[in-house]
C-alpha atoms as a PDB file:
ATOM      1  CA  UNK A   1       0.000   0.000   0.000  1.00  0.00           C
ATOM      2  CA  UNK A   2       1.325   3.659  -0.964  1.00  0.00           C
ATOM      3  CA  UNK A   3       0.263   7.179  -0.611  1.00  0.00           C
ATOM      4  CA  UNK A   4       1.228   9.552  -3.338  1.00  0.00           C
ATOM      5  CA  UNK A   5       4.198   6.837  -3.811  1.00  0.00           C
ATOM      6  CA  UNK A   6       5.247   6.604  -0.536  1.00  0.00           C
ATOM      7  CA  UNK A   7       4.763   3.326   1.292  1.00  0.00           C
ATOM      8  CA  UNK A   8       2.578   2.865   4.357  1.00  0.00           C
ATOM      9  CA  UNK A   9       4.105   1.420   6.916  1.00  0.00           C
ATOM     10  CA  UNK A  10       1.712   1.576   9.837  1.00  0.00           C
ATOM     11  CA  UNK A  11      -1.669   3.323  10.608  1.00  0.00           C
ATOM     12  CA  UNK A  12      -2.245   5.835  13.534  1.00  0.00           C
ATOM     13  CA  UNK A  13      -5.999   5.263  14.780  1.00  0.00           C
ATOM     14  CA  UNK A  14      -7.158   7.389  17.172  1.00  0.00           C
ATOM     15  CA  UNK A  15     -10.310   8.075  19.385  1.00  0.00           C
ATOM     16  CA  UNK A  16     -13.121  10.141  18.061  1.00  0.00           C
ATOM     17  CA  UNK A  17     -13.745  13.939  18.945  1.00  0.00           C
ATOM     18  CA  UNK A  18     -16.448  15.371  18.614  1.00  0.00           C
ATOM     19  CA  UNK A  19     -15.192  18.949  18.426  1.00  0.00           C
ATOM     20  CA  UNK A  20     -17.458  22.117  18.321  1.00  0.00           C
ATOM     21  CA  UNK A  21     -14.650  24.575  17.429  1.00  0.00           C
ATOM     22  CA  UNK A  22     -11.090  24.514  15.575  1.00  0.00           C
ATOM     23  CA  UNK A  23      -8.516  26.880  16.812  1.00  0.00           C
ATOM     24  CA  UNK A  24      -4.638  27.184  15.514  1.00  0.00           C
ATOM     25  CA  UNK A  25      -1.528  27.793  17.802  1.00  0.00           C
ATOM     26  CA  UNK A  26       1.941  28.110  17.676  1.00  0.00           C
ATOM     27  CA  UNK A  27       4.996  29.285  19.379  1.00  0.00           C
ATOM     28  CA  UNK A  28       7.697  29.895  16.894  1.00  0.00           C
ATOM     29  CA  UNK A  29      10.750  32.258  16.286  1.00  0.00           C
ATOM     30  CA  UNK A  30      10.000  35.184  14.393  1.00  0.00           C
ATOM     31  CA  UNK A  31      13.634  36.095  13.065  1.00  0.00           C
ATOM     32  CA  UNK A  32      12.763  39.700  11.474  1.00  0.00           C
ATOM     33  CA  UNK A  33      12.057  41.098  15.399  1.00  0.00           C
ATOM     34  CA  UNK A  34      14.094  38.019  16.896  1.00  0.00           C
ATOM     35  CA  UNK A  35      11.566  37.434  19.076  1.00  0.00           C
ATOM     36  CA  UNK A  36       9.536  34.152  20.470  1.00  0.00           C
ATOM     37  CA  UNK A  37       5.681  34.817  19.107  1.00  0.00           C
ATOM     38  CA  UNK A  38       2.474  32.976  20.154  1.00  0.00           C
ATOM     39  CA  UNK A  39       0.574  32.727  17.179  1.00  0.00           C
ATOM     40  CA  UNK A  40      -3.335  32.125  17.640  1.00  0.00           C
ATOM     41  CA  UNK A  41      -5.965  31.634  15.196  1.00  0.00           C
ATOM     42  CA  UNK A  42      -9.778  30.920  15.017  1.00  0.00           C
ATOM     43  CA  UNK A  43      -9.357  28.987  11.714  1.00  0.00           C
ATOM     44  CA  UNK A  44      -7.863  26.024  13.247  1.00  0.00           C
ATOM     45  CA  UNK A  45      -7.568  22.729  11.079  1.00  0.00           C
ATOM     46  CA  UNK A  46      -5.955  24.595   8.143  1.00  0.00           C
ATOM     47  CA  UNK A  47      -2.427  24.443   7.363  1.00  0.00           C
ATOM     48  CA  UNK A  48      -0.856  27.927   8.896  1.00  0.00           C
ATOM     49  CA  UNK A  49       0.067  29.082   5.002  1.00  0.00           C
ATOM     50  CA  UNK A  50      -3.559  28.625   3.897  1.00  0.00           C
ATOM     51  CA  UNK A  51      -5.001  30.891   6.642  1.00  0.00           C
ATOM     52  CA  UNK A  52      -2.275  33.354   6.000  1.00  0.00           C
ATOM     53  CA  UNK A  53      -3.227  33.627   1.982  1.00  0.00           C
ATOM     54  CA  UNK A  54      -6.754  33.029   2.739  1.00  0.00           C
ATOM     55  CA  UNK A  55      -8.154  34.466   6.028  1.00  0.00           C
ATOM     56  CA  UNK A  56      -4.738  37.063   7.056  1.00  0.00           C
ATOM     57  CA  UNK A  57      -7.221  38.928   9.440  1.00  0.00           C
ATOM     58  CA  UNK A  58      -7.914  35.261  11.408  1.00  0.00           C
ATOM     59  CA  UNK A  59      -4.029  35.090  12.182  1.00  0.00           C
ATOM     60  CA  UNK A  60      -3.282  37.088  15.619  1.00  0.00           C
ATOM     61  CA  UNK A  61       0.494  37.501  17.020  1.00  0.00           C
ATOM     62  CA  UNK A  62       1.812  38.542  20.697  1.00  0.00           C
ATOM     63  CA  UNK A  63       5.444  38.094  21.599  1.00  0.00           C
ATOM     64  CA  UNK A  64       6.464  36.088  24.205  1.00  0.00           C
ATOM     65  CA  UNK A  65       9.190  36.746  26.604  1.00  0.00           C
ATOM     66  CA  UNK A  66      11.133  36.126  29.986  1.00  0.00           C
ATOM     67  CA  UNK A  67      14.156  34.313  30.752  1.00  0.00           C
ATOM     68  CA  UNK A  68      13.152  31.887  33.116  1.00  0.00           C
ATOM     69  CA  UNK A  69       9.869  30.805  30.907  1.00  0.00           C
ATOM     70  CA  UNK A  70       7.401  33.023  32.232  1.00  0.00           C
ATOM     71  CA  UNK A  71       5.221  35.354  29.687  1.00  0.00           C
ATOM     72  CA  UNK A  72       3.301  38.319  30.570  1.00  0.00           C
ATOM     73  CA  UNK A  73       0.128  36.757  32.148  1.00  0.00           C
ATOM     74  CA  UNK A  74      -1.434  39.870  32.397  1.00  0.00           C
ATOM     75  CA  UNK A  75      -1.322  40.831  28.848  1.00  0.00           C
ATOM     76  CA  UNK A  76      -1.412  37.360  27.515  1.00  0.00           C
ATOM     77  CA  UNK A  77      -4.763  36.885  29.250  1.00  0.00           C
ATOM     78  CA  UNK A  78      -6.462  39.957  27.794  1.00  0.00           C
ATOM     79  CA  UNK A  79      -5.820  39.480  24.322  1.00  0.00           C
ATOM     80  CA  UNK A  80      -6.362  35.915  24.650  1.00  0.00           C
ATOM     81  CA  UNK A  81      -9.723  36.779  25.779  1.00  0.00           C
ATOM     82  CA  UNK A  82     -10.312  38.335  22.362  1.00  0.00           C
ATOM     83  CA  UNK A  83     -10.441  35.513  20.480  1.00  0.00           C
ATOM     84  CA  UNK A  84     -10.914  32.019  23.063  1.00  0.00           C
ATOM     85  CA  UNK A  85     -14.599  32.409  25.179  1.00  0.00           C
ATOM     86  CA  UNK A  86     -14.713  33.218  28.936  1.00  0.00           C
ATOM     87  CA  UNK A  87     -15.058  29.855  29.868  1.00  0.00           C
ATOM     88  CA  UNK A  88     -11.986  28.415  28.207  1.00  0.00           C
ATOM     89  CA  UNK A  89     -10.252  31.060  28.593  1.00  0.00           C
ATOM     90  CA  UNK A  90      -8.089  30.391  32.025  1.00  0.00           C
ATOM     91  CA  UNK A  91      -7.167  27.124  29.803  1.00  0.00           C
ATOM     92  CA  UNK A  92      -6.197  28.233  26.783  1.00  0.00           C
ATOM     93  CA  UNK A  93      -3.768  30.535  29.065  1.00  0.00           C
ATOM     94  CA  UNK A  94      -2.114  27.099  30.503  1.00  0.00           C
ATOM     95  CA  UNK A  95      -1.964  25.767  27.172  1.00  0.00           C
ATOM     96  CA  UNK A  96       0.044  28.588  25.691  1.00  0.00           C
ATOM     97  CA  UNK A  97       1.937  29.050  28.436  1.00  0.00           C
ATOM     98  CA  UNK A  98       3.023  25.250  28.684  1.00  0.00           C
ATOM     99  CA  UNK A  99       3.710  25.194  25.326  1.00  0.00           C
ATOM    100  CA  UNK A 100       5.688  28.597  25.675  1.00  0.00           C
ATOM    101  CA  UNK A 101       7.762  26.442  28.518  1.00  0.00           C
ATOM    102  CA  UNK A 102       8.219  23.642  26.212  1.00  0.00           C
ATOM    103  CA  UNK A 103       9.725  25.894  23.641  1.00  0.00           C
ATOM    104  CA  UNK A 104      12.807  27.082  25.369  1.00  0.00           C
ATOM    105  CA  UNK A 105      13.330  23.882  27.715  1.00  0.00           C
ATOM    106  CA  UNK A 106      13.735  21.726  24.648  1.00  0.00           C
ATOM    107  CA  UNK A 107      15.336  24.066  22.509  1.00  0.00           C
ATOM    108  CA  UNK A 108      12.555  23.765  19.587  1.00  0.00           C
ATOM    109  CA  UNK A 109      11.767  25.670  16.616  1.00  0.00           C
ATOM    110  CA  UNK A 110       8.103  25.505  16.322  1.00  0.00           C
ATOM    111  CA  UNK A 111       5.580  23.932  18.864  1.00  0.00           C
ATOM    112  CA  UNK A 112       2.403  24.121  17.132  1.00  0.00           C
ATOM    113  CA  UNK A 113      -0.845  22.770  18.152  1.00  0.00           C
ATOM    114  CA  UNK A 114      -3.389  22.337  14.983  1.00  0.00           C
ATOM    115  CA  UNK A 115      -6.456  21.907  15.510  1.00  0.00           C
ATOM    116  CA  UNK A 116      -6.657  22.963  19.252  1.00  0.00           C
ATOM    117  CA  UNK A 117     -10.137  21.802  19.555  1.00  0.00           C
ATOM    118  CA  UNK A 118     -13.106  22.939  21.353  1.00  0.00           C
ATOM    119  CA  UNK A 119     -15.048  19.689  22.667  1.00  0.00           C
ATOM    120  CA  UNK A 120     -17.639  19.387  25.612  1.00  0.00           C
ATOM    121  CA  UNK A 121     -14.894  18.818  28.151  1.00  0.00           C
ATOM    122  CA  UNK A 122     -12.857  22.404  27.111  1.00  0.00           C
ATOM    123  CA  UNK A 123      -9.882  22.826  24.668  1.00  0.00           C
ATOM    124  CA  UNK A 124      -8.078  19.459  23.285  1.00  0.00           C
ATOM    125  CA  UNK A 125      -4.589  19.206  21.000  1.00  0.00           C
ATOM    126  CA  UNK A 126      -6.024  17.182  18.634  1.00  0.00           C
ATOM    127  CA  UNK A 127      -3.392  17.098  17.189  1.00  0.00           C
ATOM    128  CA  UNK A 128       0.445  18.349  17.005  1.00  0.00           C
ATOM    129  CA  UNK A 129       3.931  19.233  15.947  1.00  0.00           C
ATOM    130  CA  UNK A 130       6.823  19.494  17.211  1.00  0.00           C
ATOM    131  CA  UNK A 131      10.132  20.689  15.540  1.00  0.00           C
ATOM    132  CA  UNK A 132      13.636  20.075  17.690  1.00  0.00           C
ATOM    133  CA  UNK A 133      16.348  22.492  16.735  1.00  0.00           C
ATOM    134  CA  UNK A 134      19.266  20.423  16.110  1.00  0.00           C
ATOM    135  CA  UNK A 135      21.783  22.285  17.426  1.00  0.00           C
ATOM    136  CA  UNK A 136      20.362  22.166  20.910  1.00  0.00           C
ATOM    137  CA  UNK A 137      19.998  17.943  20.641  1.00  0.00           C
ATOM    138  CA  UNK A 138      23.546  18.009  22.399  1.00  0.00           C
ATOM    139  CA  UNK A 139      21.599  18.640  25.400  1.00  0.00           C
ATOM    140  CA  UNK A 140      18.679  16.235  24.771  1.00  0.00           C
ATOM    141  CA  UNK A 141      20.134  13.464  24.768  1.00  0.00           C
ATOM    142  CA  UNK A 142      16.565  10.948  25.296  1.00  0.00           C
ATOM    143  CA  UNK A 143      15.341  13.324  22.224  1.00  0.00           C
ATOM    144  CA  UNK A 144      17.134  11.627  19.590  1.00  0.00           C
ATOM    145  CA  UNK A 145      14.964   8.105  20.140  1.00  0.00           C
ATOM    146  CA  UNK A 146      12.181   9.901  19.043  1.00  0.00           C
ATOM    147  CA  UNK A 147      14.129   9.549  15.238  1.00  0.00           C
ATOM    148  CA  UNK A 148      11.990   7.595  12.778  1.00  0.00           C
ATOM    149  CA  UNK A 149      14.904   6.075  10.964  1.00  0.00           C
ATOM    150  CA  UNK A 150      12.419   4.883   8.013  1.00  0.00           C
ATOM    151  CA  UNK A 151      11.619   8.778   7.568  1.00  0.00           C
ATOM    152  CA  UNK A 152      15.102   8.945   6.045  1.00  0.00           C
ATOM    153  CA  UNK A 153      17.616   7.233   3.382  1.00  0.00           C
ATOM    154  CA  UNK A 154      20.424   5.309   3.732  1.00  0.00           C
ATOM    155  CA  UNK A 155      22.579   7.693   2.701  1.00  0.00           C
ATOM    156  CA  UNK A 156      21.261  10.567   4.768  1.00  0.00           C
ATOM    157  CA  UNK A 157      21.455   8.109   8.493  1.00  0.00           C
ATOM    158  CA  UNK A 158      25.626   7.585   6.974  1.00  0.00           C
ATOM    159  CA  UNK A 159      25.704  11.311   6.399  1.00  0.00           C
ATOM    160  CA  UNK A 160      24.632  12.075   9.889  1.00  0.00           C
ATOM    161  CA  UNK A 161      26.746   9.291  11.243  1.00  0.00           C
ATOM    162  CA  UNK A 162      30.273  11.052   9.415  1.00  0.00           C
ATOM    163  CA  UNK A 163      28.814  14.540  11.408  1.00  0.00           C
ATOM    164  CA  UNK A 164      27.309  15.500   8.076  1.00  0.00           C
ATOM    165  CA  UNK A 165      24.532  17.342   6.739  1.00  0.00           C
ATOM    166  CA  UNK A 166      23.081  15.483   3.758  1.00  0.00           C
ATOM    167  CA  UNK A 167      19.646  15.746   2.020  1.00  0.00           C
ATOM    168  CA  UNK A 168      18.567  13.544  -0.865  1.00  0.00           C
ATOM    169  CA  UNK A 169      16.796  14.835  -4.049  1.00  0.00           C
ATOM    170  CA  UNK A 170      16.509  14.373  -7.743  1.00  0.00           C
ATOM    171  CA  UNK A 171      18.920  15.914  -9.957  1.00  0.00           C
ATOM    172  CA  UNK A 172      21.713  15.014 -11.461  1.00  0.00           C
ATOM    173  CA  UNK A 173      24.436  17.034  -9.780  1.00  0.00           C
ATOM    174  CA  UNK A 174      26.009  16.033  -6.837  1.00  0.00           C
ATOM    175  CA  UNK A 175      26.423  18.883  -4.285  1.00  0.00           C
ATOM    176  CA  UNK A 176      29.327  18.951  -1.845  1.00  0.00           C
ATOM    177  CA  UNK A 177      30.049  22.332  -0.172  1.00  0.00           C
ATOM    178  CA  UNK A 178      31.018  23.806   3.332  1.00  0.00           C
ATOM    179  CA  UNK A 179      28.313  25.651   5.013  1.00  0.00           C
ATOM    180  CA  UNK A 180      24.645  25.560   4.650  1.00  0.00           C
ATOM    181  CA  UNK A 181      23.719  28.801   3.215  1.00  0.00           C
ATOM    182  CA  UNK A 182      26.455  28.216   0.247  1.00  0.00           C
ATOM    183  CA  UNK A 183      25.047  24.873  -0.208  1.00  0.00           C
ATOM    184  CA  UNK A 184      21.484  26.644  -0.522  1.00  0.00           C
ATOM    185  CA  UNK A 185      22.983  29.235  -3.202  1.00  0.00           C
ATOM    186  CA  UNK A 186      24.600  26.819  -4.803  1.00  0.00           C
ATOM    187  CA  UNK A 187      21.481  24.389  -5.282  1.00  0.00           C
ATOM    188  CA  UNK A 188      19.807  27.706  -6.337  1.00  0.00           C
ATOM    189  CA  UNK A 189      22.595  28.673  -9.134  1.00  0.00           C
ATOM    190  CA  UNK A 190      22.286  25.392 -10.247  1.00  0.00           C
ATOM    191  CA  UNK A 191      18.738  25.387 -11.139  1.00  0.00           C
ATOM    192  CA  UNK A 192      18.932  28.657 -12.648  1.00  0.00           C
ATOM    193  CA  UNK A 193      21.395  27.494 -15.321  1.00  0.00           C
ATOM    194  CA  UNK A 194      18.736  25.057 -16.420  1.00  0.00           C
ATOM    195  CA  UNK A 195      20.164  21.747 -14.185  1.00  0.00           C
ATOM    196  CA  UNK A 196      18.697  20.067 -10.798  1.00  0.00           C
ATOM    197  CA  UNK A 197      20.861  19.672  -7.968  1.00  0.00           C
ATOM    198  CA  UNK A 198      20.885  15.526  -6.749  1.00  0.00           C
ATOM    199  CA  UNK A 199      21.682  16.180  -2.742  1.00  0.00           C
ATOM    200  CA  UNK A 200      22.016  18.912  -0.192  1.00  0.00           C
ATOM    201  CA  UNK A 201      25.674  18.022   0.875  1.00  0.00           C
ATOM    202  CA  UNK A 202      27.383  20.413   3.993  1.00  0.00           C
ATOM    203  CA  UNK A 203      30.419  19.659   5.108  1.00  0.00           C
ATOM    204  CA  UNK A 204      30.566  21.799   7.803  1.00  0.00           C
ATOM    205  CA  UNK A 205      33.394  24.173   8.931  1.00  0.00           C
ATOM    206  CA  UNK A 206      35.881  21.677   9.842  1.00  0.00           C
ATOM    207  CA  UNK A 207      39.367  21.304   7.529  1.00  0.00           C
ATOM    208  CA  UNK A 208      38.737  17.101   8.375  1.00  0.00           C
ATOM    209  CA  UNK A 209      39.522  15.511   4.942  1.00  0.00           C
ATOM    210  CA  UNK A 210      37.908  12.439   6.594  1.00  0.00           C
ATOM    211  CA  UNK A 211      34.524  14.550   5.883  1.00  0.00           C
ATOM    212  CA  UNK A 212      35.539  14.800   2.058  1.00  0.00           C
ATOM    213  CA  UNK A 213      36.296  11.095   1.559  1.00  0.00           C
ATOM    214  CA  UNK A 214      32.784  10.754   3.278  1.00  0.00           C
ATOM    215  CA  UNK A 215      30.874  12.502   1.495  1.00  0.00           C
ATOM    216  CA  UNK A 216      32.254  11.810  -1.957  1.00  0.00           C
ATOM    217  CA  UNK A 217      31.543   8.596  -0.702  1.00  0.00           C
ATOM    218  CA  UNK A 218      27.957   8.809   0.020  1.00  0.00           C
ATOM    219  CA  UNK A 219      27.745  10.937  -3.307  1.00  0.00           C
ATOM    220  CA  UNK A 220      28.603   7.860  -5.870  1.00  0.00           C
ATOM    221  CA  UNK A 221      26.495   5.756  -4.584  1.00  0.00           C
ATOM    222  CA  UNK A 222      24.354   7.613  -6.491  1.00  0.00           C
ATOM    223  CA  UNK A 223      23.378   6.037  -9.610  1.00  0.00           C
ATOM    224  CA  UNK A 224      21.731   8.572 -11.492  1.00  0.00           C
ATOM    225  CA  UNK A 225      24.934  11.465 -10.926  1.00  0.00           C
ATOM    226  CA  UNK A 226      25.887  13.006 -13.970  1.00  0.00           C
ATOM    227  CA  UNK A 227      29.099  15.193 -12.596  1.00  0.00           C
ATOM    228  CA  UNK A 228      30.067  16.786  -9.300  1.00  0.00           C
ATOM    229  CA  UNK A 229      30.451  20.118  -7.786  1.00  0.00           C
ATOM    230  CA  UNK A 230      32.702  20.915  -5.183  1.00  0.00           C
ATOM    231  CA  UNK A 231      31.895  24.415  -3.977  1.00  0.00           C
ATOM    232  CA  UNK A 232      34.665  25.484  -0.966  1.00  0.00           C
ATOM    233  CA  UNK A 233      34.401  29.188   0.576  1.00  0.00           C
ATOM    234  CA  UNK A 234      37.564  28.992   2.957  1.00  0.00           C
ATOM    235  CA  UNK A 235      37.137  30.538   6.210  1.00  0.00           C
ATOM    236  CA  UNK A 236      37.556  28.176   9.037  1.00  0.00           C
ATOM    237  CA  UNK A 237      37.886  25.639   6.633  1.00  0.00           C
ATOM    238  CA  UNK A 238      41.162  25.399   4.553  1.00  0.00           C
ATOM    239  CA  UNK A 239      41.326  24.868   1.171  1.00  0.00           C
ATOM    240  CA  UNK A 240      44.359  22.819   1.205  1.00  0.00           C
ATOM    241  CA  UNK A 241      43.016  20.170   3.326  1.00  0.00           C
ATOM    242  CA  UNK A 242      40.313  20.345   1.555  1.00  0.00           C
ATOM    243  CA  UNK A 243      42.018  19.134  -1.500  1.00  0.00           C
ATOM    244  CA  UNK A 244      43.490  16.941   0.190  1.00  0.00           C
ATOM    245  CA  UNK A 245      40.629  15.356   0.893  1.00  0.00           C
ATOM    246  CA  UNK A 246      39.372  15.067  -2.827  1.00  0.00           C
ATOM    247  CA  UNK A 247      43.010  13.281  -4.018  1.00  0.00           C
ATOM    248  CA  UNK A 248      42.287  11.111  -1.108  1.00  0.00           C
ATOM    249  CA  UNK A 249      39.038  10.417  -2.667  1.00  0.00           C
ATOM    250  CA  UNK A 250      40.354   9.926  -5.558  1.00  0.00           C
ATOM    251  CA  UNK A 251      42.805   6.907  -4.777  1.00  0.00           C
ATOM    252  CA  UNK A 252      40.696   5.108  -2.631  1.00  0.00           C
ATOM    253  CA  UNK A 253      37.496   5.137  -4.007  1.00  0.00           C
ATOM    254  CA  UNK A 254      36.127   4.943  -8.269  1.00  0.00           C
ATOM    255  CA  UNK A 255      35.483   8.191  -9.432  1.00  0.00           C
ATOM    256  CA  UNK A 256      34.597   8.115 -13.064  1.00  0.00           C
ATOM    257  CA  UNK A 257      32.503  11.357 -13.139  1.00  0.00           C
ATOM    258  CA  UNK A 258      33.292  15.052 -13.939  1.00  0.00           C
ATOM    259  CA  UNK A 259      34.151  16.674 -10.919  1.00  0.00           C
ATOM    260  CA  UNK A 260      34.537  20.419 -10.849  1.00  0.00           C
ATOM    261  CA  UNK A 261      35.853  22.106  -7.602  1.00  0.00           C
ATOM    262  CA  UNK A 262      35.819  26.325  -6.951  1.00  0.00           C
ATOM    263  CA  UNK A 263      37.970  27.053  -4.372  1.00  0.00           C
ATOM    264  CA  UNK A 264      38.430  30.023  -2.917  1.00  0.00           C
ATOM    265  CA  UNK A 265      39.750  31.553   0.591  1.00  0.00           C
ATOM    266  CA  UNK A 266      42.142  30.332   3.325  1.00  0.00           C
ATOM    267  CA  UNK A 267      45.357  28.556   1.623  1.00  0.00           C
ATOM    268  CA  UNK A 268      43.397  28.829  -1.744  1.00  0.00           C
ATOM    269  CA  UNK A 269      46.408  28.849  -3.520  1.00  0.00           C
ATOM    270  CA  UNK A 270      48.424  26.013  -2.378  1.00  0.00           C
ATOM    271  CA  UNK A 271      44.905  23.750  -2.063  1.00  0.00           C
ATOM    272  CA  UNK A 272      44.537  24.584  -5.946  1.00  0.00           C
ATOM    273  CA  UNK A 273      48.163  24.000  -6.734  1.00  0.00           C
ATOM    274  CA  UNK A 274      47.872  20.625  -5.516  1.00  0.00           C
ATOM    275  CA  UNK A 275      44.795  19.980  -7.227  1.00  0.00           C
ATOM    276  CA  UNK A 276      46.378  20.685 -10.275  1.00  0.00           C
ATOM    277  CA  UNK A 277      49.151  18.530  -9.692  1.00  0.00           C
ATOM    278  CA  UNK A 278      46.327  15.508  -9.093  1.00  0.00           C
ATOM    279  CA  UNK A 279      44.815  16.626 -12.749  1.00  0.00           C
ATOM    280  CA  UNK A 280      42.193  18.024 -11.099  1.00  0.00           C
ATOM    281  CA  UNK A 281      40.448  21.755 -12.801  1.00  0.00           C
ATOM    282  CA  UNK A 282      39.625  24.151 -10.274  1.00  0.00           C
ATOM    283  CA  UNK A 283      37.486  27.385 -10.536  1.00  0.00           C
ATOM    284  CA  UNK A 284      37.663  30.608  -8.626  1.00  0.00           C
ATOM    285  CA  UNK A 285      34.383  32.234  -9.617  1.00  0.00           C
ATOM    286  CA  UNK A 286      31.338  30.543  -8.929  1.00  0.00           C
ATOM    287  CA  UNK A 287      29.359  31.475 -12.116  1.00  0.00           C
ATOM    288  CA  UNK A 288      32.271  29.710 -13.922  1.00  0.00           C
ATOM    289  CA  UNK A 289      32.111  26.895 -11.937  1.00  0.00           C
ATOM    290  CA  UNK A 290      28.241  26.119 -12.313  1.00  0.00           C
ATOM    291  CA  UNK A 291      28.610  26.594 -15.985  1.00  0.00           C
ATOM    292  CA  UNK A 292      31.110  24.115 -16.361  1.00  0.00           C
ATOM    293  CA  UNK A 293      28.729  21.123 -13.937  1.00  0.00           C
ATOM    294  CA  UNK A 294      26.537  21.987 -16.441  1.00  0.00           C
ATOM    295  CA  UNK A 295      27.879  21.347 -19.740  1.00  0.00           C
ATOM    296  CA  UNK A 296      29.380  18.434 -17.788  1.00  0.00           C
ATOM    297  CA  UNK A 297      25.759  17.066 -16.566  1.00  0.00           C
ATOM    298  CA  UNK A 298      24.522  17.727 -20.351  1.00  0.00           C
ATOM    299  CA  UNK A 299      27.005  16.078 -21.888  1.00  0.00           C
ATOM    300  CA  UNK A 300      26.196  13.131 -19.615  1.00  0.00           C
ATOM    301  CA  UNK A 301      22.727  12.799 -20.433  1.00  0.00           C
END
């Protein structure tokens, strides 16, 4: 059995509700005022970007704040009293405030509760999500049983094993850069030259050529590559060890496709220089680069 080509491994039955009213709320990060904001609507049940396109004067906002999890009860409990009845009222309060507490003990991104419903017996999360911020997991220790390893490839559980960030998609270009926002640009480039990018690949800061060989690694087992790009901004991370990590690669493991590598930053000389040496064709400029993955990728076809 498979939903929209995904196979279904196990069903989630739960108890019936017989719910009288649908409300939406969340405690997320808004990064623009870098702030914590409780986010409260009355068209619960709908996904958050619906009611935003469809209903914007149904989403309401207040910003959350203290250090030692407390919010403004005060405040919070008047305008909450604009949108939830007097009689749930003093609830909803708890709910938003445990889910405030929630946020900042375990470090999450989002708590969202959608639909909180309105039964007989007050408000209900009928259901709810959860999102972990994975640099706090250190931590949370106990958190990381709640992984679904069937939610993700093979490639991705080796990825995290090596201490790398690895996504798989469709393309034909296999991805391997340092730093996630580069990665993101680079994905981006990429499709605007007319290719598709095959993996989010993010080798992190670290000058570890052990991280190269790994993720080159985890890159051919990919079937359907066409070429690979190798984009290195040098900061923390040199470029020399960098390289040689890809002539590591190289030797030890069958590397048959087009690789281009832009290098560029700390020791970008001598990590290009030895690149060279290894028959290897390096780029400085990044338009240059993602040109040549993609007459390699074409030529491929």
């Amino acid at each position: 059995m498979s939903v929209k080509g995904f196979p279904v491994k196990g069903i989630l039955v739960t108890e019936f509700i017989d719910i009288q009213a649908e409300y939406y709320a969340s405690v997320i990060i808004d990064r623009e005022k870098k702030e914590i904001v409780l986010i409260v609507s009355e068209a619960g049940g709908m996904e958050i970007e619906e009611i935003a396109s469809q209903k914007p004067e149904f989403i309401k906002k207040f910003s959350l704040f203290g250090t030692e999890g407390e919010s403004n009860t005060e405040k919070l409990s008047i305008w909450l009293s604009k949108i939830f009845p007097n009689e749930i009222k003093e609830q909803a309060i708890s709910i938003v405030q445990n889910m405030y507490r929630l946020f900042r003990e375990k470090d999450c991104s989002l708590v969202e509760i959608n639909p909180l419903a309105l039964t007989r017996d007050g408000l209900t999360a009928a259901d709810a999500k959860i999102v972990f911020d994975d640099n706090g997991l250190f931590k949370h220790t106990s958190l990381t049983r709640l992984r679904n390893p069937e939610e993700y490839t093979e490639d991705e559980i080796e990825a995290r094993k090596a201490g790398l960030s690895f996504v798989s998609l469709e393309g034909q270009i296999g991805c391997m850069v340092n730093g996630a926002g580069l990665a993101m640009a680079t994905m981006d480039c990429i499709k605007l030259a007319g290719a598709s990018p095959a993996n989010f690949l993010d080798v992190g800061g670290s000058s570890n050529p052990e991280k190269v060989i790994n993720g080159m690694r985890i890159l051919l087992k990919n079937n359907e590559l066409k070429a690979i790009l190798i984009n290195i901004f040098g900061g923390i991370t040199r470029c020399d060890d960098i390289a040689k990590g890809i002539i590591s690669a190289s030797e030890q493991l069958d590397m048959t496709l087009p690789v281009v590598i832009r290098l560029i930053g700390t020791n970008e000389e001598k990590g290009r220089e030895m690149l060279s040496d290894a028959g290897f064709k390096t780029f400085r400029s990044m338009p240059d680069a993602i040109s040549s993955i993609v007459e390699y990728a074409a030529e491929g076809v």
